[in-house]
Structures are given as structure tokens and as C-alpha cells.
N, C-alpha and C. Protein backbone atom coordinates (compact mmCIF):
# COMPACT_ATOMS: atom_id res chain seq x y z
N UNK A 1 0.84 -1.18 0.00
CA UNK A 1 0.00 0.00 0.00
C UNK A 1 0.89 1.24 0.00
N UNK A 2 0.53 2.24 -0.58
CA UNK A 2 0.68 3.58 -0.34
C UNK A 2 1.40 4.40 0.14
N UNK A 3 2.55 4.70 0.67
CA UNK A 3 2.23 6.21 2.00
C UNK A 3 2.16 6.99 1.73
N UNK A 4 0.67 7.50 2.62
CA UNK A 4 0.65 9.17 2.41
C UNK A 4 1.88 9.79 2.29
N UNK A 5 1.51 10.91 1.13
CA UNK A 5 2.45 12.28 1.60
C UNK A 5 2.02 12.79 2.56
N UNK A 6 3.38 13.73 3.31
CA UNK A 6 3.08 14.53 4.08
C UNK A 6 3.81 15.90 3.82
N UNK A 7 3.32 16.87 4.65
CA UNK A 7 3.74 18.11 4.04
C UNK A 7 3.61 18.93 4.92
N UNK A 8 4.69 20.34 5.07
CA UNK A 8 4.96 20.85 6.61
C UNK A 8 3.92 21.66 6.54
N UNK A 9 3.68 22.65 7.56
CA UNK A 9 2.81 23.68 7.07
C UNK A 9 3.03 24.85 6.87
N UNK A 10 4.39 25.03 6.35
CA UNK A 10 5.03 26.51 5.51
C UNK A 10 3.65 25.95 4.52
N UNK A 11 4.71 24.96 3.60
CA UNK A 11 3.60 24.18 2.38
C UNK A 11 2.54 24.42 1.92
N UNK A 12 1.40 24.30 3.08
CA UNK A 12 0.29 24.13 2.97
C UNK A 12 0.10 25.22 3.23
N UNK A 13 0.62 26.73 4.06
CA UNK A 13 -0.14 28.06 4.16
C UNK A 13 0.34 28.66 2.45
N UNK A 14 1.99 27.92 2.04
CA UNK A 14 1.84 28.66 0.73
C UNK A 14 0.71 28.45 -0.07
N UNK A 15 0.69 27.12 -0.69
CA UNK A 15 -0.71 27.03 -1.43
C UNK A 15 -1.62 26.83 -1.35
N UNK A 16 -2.09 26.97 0.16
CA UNK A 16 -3.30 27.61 0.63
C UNK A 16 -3.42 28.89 0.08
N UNK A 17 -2.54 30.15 0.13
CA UNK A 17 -2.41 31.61 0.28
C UNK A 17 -2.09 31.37 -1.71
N UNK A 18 -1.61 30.97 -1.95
CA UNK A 18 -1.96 30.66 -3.67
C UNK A 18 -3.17 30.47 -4.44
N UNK A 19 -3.71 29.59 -3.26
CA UNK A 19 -5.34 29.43 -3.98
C UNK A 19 -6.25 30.68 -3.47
N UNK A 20 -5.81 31.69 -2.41
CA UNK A 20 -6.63 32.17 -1.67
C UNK A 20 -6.21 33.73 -2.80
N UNK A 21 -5.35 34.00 -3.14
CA UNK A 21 -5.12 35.05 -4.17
C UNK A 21 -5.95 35.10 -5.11
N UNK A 22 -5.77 33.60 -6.12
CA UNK A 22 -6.74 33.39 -7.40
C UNK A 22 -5.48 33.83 -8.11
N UNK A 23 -4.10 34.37 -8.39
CA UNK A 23 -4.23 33.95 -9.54
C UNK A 23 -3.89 32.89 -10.49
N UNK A 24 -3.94 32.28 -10.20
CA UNK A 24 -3.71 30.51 -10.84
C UNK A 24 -5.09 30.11 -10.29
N UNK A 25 -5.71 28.97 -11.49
CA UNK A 25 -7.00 28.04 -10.70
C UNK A 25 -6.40 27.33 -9.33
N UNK A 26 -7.09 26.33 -9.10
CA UNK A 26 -7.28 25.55 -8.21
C UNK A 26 -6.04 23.88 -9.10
N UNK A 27 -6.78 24.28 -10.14
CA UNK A 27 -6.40 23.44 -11.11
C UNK A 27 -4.71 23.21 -11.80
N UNK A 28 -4.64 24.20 -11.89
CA UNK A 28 -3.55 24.90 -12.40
C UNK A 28 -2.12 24.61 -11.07
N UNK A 29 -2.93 24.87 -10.15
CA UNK A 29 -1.81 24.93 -8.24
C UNK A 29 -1.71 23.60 -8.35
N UNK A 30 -3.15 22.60 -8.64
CA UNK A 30 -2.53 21.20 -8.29
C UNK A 30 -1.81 20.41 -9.56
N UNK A 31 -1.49 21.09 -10.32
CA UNK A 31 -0.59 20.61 -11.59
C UNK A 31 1.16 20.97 -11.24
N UNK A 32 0.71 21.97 -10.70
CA UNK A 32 2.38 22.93 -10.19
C UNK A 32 2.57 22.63 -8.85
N UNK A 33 1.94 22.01 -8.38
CA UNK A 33 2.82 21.02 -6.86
C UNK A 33 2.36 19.66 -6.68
N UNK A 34 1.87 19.08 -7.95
CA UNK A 34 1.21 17.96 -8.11
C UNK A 34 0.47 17.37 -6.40
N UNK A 35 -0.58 18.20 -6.35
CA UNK A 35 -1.02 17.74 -5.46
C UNK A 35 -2.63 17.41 -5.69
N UNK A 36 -3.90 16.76 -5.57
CA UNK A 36 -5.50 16.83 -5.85
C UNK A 36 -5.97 18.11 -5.45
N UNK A 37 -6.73 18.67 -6.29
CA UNK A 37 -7.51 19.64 -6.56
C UNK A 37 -8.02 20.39 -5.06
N UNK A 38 -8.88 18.50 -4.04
CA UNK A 38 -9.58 18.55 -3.60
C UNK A 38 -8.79 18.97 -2.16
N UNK A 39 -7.61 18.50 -2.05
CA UNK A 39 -6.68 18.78 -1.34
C UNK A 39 -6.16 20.23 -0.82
N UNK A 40 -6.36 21.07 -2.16
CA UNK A 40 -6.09 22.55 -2.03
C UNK A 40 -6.77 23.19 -1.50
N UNK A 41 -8.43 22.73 -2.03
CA UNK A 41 -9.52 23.06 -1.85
C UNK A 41 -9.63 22.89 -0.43
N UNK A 42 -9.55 22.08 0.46
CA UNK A 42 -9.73 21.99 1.55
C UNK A 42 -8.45 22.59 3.03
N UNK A 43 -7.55 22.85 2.10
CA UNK A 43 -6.42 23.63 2.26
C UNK A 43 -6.84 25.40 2.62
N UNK A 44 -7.20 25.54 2.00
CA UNK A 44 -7.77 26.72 1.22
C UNK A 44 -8.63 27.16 2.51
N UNK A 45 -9.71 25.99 2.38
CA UNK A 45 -10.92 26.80 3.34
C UNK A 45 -10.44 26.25 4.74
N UNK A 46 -9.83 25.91 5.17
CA UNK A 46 -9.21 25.53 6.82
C UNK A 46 -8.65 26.99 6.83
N UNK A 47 -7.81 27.67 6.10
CA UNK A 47 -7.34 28.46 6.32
C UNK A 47 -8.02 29.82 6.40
N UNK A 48 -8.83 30.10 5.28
CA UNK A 48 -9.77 31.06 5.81
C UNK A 48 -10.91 30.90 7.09
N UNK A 49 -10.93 29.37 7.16
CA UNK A 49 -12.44 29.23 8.79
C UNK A 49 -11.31 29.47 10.05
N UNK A 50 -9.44 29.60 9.95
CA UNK A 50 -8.99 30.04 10.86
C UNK A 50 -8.08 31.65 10.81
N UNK A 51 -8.44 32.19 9.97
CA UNK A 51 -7.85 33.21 9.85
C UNK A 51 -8.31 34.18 11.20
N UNK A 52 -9.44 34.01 11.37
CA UNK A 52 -9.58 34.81 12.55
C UNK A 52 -9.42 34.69 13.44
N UNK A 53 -8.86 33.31 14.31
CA UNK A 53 -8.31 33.47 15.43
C UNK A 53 -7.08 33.70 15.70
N UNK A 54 -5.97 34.52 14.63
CA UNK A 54 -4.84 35.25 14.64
C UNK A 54 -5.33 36.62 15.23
N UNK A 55 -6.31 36.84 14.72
CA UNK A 55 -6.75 38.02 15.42
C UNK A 55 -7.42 38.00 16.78
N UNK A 56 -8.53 36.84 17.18
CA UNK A 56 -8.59 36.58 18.31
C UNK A 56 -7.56 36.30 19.63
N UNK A 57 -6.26 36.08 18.95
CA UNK A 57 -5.63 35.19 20.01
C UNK A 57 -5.08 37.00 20.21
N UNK A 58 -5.45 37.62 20.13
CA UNK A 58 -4.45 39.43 20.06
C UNK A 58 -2.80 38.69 20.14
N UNK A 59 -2.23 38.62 18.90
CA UNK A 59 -1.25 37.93 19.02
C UNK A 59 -0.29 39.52 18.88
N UNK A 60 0.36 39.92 19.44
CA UNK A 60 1.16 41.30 19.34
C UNK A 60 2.23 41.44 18.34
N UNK A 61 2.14 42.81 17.88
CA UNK A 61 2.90 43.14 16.36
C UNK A 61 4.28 42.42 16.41
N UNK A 62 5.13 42.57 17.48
CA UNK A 62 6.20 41.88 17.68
C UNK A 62 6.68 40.40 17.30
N UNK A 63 5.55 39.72 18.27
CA UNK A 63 5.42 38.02 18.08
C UNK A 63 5.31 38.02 16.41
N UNK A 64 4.10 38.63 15.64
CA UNK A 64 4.15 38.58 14.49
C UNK A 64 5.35 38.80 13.84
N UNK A 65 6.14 39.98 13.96
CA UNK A 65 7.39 40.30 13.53
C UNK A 65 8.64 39.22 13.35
N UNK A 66 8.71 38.70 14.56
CA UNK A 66 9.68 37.58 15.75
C UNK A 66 9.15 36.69 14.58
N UNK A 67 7.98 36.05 14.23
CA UNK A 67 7.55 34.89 13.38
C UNK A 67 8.18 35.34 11.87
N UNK A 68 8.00 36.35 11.57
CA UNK A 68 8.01 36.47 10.05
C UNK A 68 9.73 36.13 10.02
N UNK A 69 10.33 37.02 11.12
CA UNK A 69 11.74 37.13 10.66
C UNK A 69 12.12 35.44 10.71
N UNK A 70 11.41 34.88 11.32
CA UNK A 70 11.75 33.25 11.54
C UNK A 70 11.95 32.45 10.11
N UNK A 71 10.73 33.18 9.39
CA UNK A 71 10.39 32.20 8.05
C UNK A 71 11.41 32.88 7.17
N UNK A 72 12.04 34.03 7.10
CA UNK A 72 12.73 34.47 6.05
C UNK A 72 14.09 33.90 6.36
N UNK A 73 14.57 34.01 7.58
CA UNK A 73 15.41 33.51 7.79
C UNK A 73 15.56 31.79 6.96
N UNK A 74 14.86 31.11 7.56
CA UNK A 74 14.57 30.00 7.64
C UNK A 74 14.67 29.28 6.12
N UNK A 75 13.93 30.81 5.27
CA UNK A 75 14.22 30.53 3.74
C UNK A 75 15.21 30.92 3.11
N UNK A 76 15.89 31.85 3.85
CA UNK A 76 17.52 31.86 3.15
C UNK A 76 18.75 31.01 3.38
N UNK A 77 18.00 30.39 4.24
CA UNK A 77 18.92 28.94 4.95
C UNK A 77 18.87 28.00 3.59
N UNK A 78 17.39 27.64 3.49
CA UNK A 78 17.21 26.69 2.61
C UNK A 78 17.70 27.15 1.07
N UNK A 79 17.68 28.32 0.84
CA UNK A 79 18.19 28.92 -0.28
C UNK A 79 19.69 28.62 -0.20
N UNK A 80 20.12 28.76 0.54
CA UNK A 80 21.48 28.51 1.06
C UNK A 80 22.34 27.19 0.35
N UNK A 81 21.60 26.48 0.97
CA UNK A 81 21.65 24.77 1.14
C UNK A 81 21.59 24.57 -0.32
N UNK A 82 20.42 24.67 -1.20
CA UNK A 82 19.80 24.32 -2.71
C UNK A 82 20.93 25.06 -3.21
N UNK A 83 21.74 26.26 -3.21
CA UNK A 83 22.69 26.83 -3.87
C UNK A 83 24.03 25.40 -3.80
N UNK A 84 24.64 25.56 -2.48
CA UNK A 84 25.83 24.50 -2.70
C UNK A 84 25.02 22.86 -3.08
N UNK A 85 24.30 22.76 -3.13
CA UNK A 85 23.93 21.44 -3.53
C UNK A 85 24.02 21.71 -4.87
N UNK A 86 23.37 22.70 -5.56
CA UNK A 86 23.33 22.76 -7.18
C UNK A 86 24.78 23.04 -7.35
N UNK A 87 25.76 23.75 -7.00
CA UNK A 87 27.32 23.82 -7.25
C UNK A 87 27.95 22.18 -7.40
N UNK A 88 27.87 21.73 -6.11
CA UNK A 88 28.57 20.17 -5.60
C UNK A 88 27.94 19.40 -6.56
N UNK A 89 26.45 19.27 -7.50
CA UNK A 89 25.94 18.93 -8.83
C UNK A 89 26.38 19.10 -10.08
N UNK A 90 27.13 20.21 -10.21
CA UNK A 90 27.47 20.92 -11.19
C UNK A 90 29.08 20.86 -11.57
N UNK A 91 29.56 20.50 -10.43
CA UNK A 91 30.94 20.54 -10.22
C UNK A 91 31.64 21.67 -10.67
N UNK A 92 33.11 21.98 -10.48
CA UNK A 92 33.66 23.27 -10.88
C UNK A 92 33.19 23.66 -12.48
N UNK A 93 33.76 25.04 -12.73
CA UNK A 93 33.55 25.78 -13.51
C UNK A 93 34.55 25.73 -14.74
């Protein structure tokens, strides 16, 4: 049998927040991260039935701040990493 994929939830807020823009279908997102339609779709609306308790929880500008700088960081790491991996692929010049 099978195993599920699994997937972190950077992942899933990106193409959640992909489908939640519009501009690509639904259709189109699950061709470009090969994932089911129905999958996005339900991606999608978890994320808008919780969008408001970011605002409920009064989460303060800071914490927000403290989080964002987390993920950029976090993605220049990985940018990081995918760079010498594509070099050590590529071998010298």
C-alpha cells in the first residue's frame, strides 16, 4: 500500500495563500505542486475558517514580527543549502 504524503505547514499556508489570491486556478496549483484539486480546496478553506483566530488570540505586532523574521530567515537557509547542492551537482567551472 501507499504512503501518504506529508507536508509541513510553511507548504500548505503557501498554497493555501496561492489558492486564496486566485491567480492561478485551483487546477492549475494542483498541476504545479502535483497535489489533488480537492486537497487545495480543503487547504484553502481551513485556512480562511482560521484566519480569525490570529486576530482573536491578540497575538502582538512583535510576536508577528519575531515569526516572520523566523520564516525568512529559515528561507535563506534553505536557499542557502539548494545553492551548494546545485554547485557540488554541477561541479567546478
Amino acid at each position: 500500500m501507499a504512503k501518504r504524503r506529508q507536508y509541513s505547514a510553511e507548504f500548505k499556508a503557501k498554497v493555501a495563500l496561492a489558492a486564496i489570491r486566485g491567480d492561478e486556478t485551483v487546477a492549475e496549483l494542483a498541476s504545479r505542486y502535483q497535489i489533488h484539486p480537492n486537497v487545495i480546496a480543503k487547504w484553502k478553506r481551513m485556512a480562511l475558517d482560521n484566519l480569525t483566530d490570529v486576530f482573536r488570540r491578540g497575538l502582538s505586532a512583535d510576536s508577528l514580527d519575531r515569526e516572520a523574521e523566523k520564516r525568512r530567515n529559515s528561507s535563506r537557509l534553505c536557499d542557502h543549502r539548494f545553492a551548494g547542492v546545485a554547485r557540488s551537482v554541477q561541479g567546478p567551472n
